[in-house]
C-alpha atoms as a PDB file:
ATOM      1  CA  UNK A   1      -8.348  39.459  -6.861  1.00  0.00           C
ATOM      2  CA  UNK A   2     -11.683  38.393  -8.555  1.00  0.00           C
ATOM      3  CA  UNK A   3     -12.747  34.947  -6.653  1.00  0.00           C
ATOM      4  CA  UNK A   4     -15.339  32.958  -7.253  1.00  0.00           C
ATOM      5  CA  UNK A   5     -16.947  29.844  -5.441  1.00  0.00           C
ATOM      6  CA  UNK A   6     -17.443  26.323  -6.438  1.00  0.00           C
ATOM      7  CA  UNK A   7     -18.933  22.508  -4.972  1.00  0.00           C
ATOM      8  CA  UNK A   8     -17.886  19.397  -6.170  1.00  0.00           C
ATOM      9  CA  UNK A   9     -19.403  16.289  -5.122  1.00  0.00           C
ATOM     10  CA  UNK A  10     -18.014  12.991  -5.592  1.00  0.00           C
ATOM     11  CA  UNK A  11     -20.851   9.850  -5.042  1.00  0.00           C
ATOM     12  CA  UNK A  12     -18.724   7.384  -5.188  1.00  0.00           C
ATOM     13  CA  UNK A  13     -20.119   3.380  -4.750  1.00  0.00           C
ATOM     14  CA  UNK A  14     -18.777   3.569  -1.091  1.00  0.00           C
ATOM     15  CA  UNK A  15     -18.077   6.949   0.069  1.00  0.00           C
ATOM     16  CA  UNK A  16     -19.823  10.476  -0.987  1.00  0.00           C
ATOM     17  CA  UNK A  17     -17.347  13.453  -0.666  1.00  0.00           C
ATOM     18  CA  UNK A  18     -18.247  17.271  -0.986  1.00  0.00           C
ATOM     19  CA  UNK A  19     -15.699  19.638  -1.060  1.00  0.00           C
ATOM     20  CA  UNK A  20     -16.365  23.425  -1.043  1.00  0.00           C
ATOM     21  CA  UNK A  21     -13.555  25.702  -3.013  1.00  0.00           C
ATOM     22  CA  UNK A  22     -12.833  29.301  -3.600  1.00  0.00           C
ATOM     23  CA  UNK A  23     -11.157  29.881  -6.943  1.00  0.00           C
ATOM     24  CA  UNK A  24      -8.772  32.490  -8.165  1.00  0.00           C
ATOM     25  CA  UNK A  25      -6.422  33.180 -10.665  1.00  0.00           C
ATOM     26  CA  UNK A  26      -3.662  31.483  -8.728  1.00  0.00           C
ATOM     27  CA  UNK A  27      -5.544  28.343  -8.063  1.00  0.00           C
ATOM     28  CA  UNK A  28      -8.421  26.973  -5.359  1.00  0.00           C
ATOM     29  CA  UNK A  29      -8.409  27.336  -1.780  1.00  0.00           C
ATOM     30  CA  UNK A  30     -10.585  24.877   0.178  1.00  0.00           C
ATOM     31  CA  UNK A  31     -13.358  26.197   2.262  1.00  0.00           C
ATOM     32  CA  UNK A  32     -15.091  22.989   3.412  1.00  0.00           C
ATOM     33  CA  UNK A  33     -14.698  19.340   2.571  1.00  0.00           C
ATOM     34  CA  UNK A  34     -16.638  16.127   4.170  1.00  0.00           C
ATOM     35  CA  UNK A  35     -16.545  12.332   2.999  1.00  0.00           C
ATOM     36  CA  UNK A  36     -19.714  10.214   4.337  1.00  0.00           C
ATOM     37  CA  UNK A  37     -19.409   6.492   4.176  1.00  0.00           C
ATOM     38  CA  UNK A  38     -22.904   5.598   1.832  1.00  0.00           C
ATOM     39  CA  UNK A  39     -22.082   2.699   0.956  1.00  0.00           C
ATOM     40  CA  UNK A  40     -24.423   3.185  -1.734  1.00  0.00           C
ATOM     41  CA  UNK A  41     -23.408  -0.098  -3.355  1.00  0.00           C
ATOM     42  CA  UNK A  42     -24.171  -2.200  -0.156  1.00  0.00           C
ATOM     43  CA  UNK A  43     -27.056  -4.866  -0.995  1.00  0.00           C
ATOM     44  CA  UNK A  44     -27.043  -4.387  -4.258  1.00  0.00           C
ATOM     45  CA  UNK A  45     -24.388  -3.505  -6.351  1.00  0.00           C
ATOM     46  CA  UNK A  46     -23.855  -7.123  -7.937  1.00  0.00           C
ATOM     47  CA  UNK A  47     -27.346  -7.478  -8.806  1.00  0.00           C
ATOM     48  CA  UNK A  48     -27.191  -3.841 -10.467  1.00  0.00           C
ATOM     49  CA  UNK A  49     -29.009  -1.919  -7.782  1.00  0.00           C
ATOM     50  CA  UNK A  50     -29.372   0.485  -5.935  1.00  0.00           C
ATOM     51  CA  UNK A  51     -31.046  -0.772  -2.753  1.00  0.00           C
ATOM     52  CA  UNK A  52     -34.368   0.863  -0.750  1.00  0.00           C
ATOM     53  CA  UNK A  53     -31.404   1.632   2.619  1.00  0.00           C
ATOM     54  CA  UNK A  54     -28.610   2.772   0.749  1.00  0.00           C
ATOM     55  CA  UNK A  55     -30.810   5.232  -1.484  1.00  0.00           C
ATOM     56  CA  UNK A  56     -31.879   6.362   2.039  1.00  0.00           C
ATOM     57  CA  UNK A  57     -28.273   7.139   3.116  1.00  0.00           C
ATOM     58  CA  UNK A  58     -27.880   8.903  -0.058  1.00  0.00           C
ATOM     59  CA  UNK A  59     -30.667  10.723   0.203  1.00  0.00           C
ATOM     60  CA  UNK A  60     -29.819  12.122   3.786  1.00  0.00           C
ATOM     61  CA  UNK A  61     -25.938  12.669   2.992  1.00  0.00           C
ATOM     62  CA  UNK A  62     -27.061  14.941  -0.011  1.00  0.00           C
ATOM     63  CA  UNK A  63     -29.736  16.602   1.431  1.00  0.00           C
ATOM     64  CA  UNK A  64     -26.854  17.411   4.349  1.00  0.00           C
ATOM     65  CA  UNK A  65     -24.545  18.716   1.413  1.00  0.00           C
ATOM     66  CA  UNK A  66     -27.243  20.794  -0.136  1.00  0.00           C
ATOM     67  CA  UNK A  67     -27.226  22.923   3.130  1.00  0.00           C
ATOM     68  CA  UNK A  68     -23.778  23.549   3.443  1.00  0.00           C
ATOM     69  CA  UNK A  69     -23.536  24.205  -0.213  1.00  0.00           C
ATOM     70  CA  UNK A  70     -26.639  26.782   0.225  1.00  0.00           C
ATOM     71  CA  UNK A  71     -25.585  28.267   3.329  1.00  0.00           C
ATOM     72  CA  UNK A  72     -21.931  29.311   1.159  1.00  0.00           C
ATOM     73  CA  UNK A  73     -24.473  30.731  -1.581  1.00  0.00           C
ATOM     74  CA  UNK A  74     -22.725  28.285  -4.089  1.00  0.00           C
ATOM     75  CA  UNK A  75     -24.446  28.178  -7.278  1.00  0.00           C
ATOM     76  CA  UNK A  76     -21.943  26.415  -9.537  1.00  0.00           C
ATOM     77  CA  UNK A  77     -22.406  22.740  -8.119  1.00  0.00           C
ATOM     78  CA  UNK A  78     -21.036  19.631  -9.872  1.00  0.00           C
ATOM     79  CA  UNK A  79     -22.003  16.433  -8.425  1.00  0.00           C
ATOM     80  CA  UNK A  80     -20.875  13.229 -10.032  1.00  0.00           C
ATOM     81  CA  UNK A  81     -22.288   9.453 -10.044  1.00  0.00           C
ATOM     82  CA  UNK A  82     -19.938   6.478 -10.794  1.00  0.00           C
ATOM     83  CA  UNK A  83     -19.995   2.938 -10.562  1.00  0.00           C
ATOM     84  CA  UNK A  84     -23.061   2.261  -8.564  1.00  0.00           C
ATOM     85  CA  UNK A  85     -25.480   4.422 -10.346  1.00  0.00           C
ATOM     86  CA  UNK A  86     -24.179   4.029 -13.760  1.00  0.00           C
ATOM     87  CA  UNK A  87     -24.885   0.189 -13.496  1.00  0.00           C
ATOM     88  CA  UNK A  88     -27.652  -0.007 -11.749  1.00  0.00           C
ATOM     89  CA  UNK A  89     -31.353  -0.551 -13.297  1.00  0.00           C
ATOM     90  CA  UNK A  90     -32.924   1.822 -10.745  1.00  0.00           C
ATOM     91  CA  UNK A  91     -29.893   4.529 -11.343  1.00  0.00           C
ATOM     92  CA  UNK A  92     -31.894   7.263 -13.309  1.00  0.00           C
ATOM     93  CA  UNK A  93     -34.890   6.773 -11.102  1.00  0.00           C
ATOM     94  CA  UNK A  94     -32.604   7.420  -8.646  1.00  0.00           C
ATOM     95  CA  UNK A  95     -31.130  10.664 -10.340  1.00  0.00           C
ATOM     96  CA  UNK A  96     -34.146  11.994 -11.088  1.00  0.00           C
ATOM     97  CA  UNK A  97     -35.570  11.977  -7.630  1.00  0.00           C
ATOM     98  CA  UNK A  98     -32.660  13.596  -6.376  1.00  0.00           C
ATOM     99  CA  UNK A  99     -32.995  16.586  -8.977  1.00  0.00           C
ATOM    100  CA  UNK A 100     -37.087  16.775  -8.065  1.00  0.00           C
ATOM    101  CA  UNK A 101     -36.256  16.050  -4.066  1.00  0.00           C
ATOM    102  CA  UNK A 102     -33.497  18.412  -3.257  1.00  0.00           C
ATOM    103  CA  UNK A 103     -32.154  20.456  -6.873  1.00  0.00           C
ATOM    104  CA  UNK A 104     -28.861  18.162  -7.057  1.00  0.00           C
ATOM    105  CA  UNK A 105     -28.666  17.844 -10.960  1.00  0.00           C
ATOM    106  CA  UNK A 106     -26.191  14.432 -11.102  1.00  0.00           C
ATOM    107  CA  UNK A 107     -24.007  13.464 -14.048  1.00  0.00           C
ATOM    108  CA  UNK A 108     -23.594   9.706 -14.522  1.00  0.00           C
ATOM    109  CA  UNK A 109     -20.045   9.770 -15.903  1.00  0.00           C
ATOM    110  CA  UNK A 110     -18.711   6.288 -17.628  1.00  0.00           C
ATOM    111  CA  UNK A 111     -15.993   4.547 -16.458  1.00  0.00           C
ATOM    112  CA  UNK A 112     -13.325   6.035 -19.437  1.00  0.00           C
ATOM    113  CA  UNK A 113     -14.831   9.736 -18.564  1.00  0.00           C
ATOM    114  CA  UNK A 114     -14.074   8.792 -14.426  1.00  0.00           C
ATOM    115  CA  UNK A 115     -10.667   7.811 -15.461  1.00  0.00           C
ATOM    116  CA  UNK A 116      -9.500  11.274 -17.580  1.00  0.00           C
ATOM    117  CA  UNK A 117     -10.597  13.099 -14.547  1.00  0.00           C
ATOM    118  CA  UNK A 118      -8.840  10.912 -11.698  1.00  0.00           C
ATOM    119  CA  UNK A 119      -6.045  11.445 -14.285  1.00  0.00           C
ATOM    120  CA  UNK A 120      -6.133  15.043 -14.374  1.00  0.00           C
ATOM    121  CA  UNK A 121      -6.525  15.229 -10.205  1.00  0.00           C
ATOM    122  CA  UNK A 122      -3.384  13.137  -9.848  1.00  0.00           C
ATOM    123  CA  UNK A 123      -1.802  14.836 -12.355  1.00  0.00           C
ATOM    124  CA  UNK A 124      -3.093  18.694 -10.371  1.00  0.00           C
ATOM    125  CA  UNK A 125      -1.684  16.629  -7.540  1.00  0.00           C
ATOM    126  CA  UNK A 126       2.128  17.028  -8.423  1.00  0.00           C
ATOM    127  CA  UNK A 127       2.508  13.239  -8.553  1.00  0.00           C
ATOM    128  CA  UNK A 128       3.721  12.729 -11.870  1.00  0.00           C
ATOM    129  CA  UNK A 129       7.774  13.265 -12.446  1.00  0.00           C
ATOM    130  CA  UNK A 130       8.031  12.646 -16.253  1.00  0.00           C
ATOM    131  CA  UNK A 131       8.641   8.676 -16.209  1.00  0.00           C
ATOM    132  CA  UNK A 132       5.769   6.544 -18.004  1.00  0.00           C
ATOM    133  CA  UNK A 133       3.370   5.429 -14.611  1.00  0.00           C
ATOM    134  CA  UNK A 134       1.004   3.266 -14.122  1.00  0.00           C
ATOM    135  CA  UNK A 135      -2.178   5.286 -11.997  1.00  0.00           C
ATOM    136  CA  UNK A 136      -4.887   3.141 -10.485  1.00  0.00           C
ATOM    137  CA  UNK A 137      -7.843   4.384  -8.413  1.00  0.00           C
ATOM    138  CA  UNK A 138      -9.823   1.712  -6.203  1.00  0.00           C
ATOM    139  CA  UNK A 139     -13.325   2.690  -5.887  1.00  0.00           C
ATOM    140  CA  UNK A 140     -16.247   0.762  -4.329  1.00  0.00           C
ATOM    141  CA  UNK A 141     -17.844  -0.043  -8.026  1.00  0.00           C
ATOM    142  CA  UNK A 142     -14.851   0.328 -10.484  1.00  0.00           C
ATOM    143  CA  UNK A 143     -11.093   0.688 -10.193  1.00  0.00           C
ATOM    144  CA  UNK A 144      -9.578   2.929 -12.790  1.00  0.00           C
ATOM    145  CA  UNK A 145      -5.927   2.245 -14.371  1.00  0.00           C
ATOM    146  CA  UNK A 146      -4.278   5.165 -16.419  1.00  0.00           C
ATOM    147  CA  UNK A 147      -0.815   4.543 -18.063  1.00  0.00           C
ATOM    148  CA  UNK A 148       0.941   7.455 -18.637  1.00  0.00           C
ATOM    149  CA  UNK A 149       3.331  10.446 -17.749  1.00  0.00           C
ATOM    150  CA  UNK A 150       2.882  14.429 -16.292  1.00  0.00           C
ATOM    151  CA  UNK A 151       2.052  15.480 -19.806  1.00  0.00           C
ATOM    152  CA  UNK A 152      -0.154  12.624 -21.428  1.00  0.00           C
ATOM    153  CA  UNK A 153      -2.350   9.025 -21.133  1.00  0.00           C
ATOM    154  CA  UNK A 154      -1.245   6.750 -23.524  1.00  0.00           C
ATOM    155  CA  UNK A 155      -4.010   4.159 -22.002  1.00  0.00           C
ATOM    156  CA  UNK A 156      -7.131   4.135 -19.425  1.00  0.00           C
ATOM    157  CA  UNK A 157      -9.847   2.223 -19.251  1.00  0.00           C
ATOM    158  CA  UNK A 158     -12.195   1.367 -16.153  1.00  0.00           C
ATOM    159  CA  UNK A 159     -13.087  -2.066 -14.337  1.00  0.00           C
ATOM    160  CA  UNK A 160     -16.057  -2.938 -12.705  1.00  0.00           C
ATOM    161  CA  UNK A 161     -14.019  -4.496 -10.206  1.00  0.00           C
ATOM    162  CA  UNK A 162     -14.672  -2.299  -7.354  1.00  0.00           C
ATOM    163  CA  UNK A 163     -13.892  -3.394  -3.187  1.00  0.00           C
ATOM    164  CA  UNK A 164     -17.233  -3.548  -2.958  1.00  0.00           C
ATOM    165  CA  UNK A 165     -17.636  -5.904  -5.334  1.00  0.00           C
ATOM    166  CA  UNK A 166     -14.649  -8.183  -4.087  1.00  0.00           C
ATOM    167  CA  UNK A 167     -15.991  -8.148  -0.661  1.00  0.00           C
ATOM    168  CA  UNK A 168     -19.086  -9.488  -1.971  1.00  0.00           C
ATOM    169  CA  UNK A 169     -17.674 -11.954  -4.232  1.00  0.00           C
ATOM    170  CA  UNK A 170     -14.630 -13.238  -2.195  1.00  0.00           C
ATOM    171  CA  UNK A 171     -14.200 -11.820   1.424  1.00  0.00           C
ATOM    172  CA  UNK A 172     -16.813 -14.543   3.748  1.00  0.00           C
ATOM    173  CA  UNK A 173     -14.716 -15.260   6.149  1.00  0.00           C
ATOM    174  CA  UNK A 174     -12.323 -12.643   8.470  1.00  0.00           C
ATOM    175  CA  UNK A 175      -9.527 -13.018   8.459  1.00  0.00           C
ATOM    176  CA  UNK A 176      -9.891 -14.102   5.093  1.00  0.00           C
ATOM    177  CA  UNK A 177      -8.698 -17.169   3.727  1.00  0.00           C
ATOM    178  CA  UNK A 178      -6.040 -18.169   1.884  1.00  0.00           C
ATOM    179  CA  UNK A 179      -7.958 -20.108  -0.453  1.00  0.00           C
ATOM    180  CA  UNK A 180      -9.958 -17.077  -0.948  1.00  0.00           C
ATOM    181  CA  UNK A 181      -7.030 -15.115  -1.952  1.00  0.00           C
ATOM    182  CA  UNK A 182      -6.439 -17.543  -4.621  1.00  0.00           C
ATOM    183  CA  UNK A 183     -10.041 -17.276  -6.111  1.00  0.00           C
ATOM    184  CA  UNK A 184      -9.753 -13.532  -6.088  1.00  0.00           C
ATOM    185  CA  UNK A 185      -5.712 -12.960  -7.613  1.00  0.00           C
ATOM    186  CA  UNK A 186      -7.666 -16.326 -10.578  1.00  0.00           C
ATOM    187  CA  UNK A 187     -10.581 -13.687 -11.109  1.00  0.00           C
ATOM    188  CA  UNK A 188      -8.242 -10.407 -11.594  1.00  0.00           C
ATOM    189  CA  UNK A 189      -5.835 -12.303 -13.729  1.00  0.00           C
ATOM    190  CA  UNK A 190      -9.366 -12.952 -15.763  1.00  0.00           C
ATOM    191  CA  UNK A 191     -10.843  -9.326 -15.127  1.00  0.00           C
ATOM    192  CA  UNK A 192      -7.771  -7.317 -15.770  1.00  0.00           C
ATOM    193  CA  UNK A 193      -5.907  -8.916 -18.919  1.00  0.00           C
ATOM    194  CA  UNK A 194      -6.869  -5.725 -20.989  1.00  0.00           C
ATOM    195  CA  UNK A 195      -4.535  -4.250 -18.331  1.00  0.00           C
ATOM    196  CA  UNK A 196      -1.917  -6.920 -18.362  1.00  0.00           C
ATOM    197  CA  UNK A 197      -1.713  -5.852 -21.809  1.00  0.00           C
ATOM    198  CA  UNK A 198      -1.341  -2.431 -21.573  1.00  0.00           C
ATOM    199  CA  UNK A 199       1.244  -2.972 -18.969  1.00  0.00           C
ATOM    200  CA  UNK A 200       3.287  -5.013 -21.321  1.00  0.00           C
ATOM    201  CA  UNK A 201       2.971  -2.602 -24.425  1.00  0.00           C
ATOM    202  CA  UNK A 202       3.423   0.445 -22.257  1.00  0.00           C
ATOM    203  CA  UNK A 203       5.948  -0.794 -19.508  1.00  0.00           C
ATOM    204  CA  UNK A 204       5.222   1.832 -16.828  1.00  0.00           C
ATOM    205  CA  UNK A 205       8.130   2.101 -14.379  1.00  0.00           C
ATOM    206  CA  UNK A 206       6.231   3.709 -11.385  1.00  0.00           C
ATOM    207  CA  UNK A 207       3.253   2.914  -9.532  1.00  0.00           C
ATOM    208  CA  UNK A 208       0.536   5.912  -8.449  1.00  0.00           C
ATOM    209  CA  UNK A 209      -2.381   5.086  -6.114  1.00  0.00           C
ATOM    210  CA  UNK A 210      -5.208   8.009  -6.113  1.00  0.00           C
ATOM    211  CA  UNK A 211      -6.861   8.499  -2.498  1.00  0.00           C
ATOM    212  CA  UNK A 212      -9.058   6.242  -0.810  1.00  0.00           C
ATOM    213  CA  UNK A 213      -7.448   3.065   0.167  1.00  0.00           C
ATOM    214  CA  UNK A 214      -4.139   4.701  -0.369  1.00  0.00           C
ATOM    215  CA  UNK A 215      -4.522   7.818   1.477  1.00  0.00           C
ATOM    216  CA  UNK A 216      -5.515   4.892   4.388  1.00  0.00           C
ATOM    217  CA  UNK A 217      -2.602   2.807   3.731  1.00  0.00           C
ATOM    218  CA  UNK A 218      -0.158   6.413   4.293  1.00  0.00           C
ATOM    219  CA  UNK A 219      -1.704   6.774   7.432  1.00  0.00           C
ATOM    220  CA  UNK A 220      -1.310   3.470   8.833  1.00  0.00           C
ATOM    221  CA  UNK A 221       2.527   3.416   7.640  1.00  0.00           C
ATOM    222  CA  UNK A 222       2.397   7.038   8.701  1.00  0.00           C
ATOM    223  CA  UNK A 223       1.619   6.204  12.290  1.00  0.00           C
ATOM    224  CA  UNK A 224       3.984   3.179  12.471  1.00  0.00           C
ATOM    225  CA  UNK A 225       6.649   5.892  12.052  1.00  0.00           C
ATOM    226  CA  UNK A 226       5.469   7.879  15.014  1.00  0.00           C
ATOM    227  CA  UNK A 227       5.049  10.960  12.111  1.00  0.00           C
ATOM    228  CA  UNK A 228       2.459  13.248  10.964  1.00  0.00           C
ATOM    229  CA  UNK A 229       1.441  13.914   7.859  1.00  0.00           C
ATOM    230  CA  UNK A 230       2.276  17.549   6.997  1.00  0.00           C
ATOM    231  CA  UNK A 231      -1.040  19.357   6.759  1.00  0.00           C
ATOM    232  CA  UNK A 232      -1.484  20.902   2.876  1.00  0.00           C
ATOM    233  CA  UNK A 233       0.719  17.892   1.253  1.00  0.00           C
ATOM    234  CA  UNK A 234      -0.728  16.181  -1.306  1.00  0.00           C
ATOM    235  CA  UNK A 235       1.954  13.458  -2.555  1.00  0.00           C
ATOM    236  CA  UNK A 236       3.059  10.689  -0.101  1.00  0.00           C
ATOM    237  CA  UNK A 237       6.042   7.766  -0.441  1.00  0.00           C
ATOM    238  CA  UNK A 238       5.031   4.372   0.852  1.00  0.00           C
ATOM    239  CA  UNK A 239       7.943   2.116   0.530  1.00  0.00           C
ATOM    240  CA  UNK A 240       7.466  -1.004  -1.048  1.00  0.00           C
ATOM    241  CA  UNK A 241       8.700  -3.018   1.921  1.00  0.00           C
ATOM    242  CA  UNK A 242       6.536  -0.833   4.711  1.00  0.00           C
ATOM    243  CA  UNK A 243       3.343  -1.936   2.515  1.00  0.00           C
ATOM    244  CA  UNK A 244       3.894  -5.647   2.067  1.00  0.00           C
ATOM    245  CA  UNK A 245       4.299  -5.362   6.520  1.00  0.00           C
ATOM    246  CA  UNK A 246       1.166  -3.590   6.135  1.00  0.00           C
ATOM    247  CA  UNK A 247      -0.589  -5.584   3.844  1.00  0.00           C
ATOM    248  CA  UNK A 248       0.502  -8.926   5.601  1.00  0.00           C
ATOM    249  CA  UNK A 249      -1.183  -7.242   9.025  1.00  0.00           C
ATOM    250  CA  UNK A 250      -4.490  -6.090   7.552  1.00  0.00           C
ATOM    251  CA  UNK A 251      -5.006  -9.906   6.264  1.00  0.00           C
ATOM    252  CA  UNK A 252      -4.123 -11.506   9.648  1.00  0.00           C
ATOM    253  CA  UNK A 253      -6.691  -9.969  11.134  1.00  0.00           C
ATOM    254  CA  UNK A 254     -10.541  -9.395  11.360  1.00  0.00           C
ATOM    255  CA  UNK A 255     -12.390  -6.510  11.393  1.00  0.00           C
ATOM    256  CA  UNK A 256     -11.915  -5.188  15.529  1.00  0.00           C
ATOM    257  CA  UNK A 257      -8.505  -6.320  15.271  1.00  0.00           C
ATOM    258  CA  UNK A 258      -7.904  -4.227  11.859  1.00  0.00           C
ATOM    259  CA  UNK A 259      -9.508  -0.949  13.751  1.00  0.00           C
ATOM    260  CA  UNK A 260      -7.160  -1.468  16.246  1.00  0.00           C
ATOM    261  CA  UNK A 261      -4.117  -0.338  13.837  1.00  0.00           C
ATOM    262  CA  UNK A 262      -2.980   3.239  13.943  1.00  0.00           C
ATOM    263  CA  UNK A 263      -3.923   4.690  11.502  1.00  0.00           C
ATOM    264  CA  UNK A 264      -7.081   2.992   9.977  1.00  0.00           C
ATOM    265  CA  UNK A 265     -10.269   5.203   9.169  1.00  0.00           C
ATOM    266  CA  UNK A 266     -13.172   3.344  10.454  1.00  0.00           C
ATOM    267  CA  UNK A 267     -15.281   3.756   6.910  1.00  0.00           C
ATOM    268  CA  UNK A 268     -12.179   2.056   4.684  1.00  0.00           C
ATOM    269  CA  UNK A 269     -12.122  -1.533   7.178  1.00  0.00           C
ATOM    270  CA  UNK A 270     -13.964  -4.029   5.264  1.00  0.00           C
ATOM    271  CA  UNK A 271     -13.190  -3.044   1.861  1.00  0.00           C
ATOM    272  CA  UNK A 272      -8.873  -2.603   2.780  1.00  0.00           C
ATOM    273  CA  UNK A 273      -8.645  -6.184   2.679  1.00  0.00           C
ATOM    274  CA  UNK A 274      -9.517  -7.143  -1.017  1.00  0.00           C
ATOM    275  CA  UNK A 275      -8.098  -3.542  -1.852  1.00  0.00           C
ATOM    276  CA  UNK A 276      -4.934  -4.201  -0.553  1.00  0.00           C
ATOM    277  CA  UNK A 277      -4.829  -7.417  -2.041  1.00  0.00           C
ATOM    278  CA  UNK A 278      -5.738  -5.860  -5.321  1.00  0.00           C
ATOM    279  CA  UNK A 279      -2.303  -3.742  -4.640  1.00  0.00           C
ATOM    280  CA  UNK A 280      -0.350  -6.830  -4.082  1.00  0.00           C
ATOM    281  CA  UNK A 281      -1.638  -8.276  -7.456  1.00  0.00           C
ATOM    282  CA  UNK A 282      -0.753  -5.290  -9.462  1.00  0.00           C
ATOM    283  CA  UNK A 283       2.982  -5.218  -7.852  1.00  0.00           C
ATOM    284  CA  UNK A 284       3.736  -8.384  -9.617  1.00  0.00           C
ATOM    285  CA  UNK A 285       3.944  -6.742 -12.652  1.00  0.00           C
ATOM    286  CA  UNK A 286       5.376  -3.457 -12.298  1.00  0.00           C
ATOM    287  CA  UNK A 287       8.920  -2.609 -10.664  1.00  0.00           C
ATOM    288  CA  UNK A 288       8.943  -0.110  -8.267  1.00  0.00           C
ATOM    289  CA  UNK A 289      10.501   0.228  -5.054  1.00  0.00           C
ATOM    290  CA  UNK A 290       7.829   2.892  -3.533  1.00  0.00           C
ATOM    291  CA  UNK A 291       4.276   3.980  -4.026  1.00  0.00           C
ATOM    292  CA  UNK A 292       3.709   7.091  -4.859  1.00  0.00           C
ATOM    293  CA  UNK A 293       0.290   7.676  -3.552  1.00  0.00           C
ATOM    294  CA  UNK A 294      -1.675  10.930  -4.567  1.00  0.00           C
ATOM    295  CA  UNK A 295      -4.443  12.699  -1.956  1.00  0.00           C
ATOM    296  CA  UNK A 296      -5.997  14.003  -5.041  1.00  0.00           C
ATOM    297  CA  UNK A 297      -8.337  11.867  -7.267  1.00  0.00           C
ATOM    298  CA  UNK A 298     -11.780  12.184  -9.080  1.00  0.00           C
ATOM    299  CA  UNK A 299     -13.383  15.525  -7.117  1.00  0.00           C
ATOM    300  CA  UNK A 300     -10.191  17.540  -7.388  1.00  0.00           C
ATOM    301  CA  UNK A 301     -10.019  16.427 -11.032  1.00  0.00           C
ATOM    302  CA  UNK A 302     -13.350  18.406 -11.638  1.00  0.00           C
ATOM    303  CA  UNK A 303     -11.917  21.094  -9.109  1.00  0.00           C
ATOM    304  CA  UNK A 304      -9.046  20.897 -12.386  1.00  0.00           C
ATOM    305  CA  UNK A 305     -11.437  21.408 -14.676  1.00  0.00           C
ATOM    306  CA  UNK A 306     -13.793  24.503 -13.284  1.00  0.00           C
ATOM    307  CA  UNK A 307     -10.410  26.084 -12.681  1.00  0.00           C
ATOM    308  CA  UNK A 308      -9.665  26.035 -16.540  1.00  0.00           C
ATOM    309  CA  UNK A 309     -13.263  27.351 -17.320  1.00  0.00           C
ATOM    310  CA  UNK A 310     -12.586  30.074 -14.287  1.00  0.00           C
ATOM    311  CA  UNK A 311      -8.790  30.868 -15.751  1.00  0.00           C
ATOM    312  CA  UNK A 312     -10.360  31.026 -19.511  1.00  0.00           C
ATOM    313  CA  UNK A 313     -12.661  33.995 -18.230  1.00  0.00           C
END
């Protein structure tokens, strides 16, 4: 069977991912994949820059990626930039030292062009069952929203409304406080009214969450159960009523207490809180009794798309 080999990484604001495939006519098989927590956006990202210590982290993590992607003799590398380079000042300085420094070439992609690929990784995911959804991916610079079904988006757009952004804007105390809630639901109501709008005109029926803080939130309610996720699955059910127990526990608590829950990955603790409340705030408008929530997002998206360009060979 002819195979070929392919790297896709995924610089997020918060997290940098690199996953390493093999691709054949049947599909992709995953060699390698890491995620490093970056936090490329720390410092900076509400001023619109990329700061001197997080474009050292970067720096490091892809210099790290370049020599597992060299020592699988990969030549057909796609590495993408989101929120925190696209809006930031310094963000092509920043590119372009990366292509001299280590031979990454990076493609900024806007917010609409993230959302069409987290919308074809769900949908490569198996997530989508034919009713109208509404898709939502919470990234450290931008959450994307997609409204649509298996076979089409009727709607996407992206928000530069990012966890790292809320935890710089609203999250100063920990636990945080209730009054801080309120200033964050009065800035989304604000923020997201394109989206309100859509939701109205649209009326999805099911909610999808793409990775990240949702793939975290499955493992807490995972480990609650005493149950393991079943290695190779990419679609997961969180009851509704499982994640408002959930969500209630992650704000009681501060940060030692939250990495004290089952289930939570060290890198997603300061940024679950004003996720998880951005959850809550998007429940209040669509009716669902579950969550479908979707392992696959952005990278496998692009994994989606090199398979095409393989298949069409």
């Amino acid at each position: 069977m002819n195979t070929q080999k392919a790297a896709v990484i995924d610089m997020g604001t918060n997290t940098f991912h690199l996953l390493l495939v093999e691709l054949n006519q049947a599909g992709f098989k995953t060699i390698y994949k890491e995620k490093i927590p970056v936090k490329l956006g720390k410092g900076g990202i509400n001023q619109n820059q990329l700061a001197e210590d997080a474009q050292k982290r970067a720096f490091h993590t892809l210099q790290h990626f370049k020599n597992l992607i060299d020592g699988e003799h990969i030549n057909q590398v796609f590495a993408f930039a989101t929120s925190a380079v696209r809006n930031a000042e310094n963000g092509l300085d920043f590119v372009r030292k990366v292509k001299e420094e280590i031979g990454i070439t990076i493609e900024v992609i806007s917010g609409v062009e993230e959302a069409q690929m987290i919308y074809e990784g769900i949908q490569l995911s198996g997530s989508l069952n034919g009713q109208v959804e509404l898709m939502m991916d919470i990234g450290g610079g931008s959450v994307e929203f997609i409204i649509g079904t298996s076979q089409e988006v009727f709607w996407k757009q992206s928000f530069e409304i990012g966890g790292q952004r809320l935890l710089e804007l609203f999250h100063y105390h920990d636990p945080i406080l209730p009054e801080e809630i309120s200033k964050l639901e009065a800035y989304l109501e604000i923020k997201l009214f394109a989206l309100l709008e859509a939701i109205e005109k649209y009326k999805p029926t099911g909610l999808v969450g793409a990775s990240g803080t949702f793939d975290t939130l499955t493992d807490i309610y995972f480990e609650s159960m005493l149950q393991c996720k079943l290695t190779g699955q990419h679609v997961f059910e969180l009851p509704l009523e499982e994640f408002e127990k959930i969500h209630q526990l992650i704000l009681s608590k501060n940060k030692e207490q939250r990495l004290l829950i089952p289930g939570m990955i060290p890198m997603r603790v300061d940024m679950i809180v004003v996720a998880s409340s951005l959850i809550e705030f998007i429940l209040r408008y669509i009716p669902v009794r579950s969550i479908t929530c979707s392992h696959y997002a952005l990278k496998e998206g692009a994994i989606s798309r090199v398979m095409k360009q393989f298949t069409a060979i």
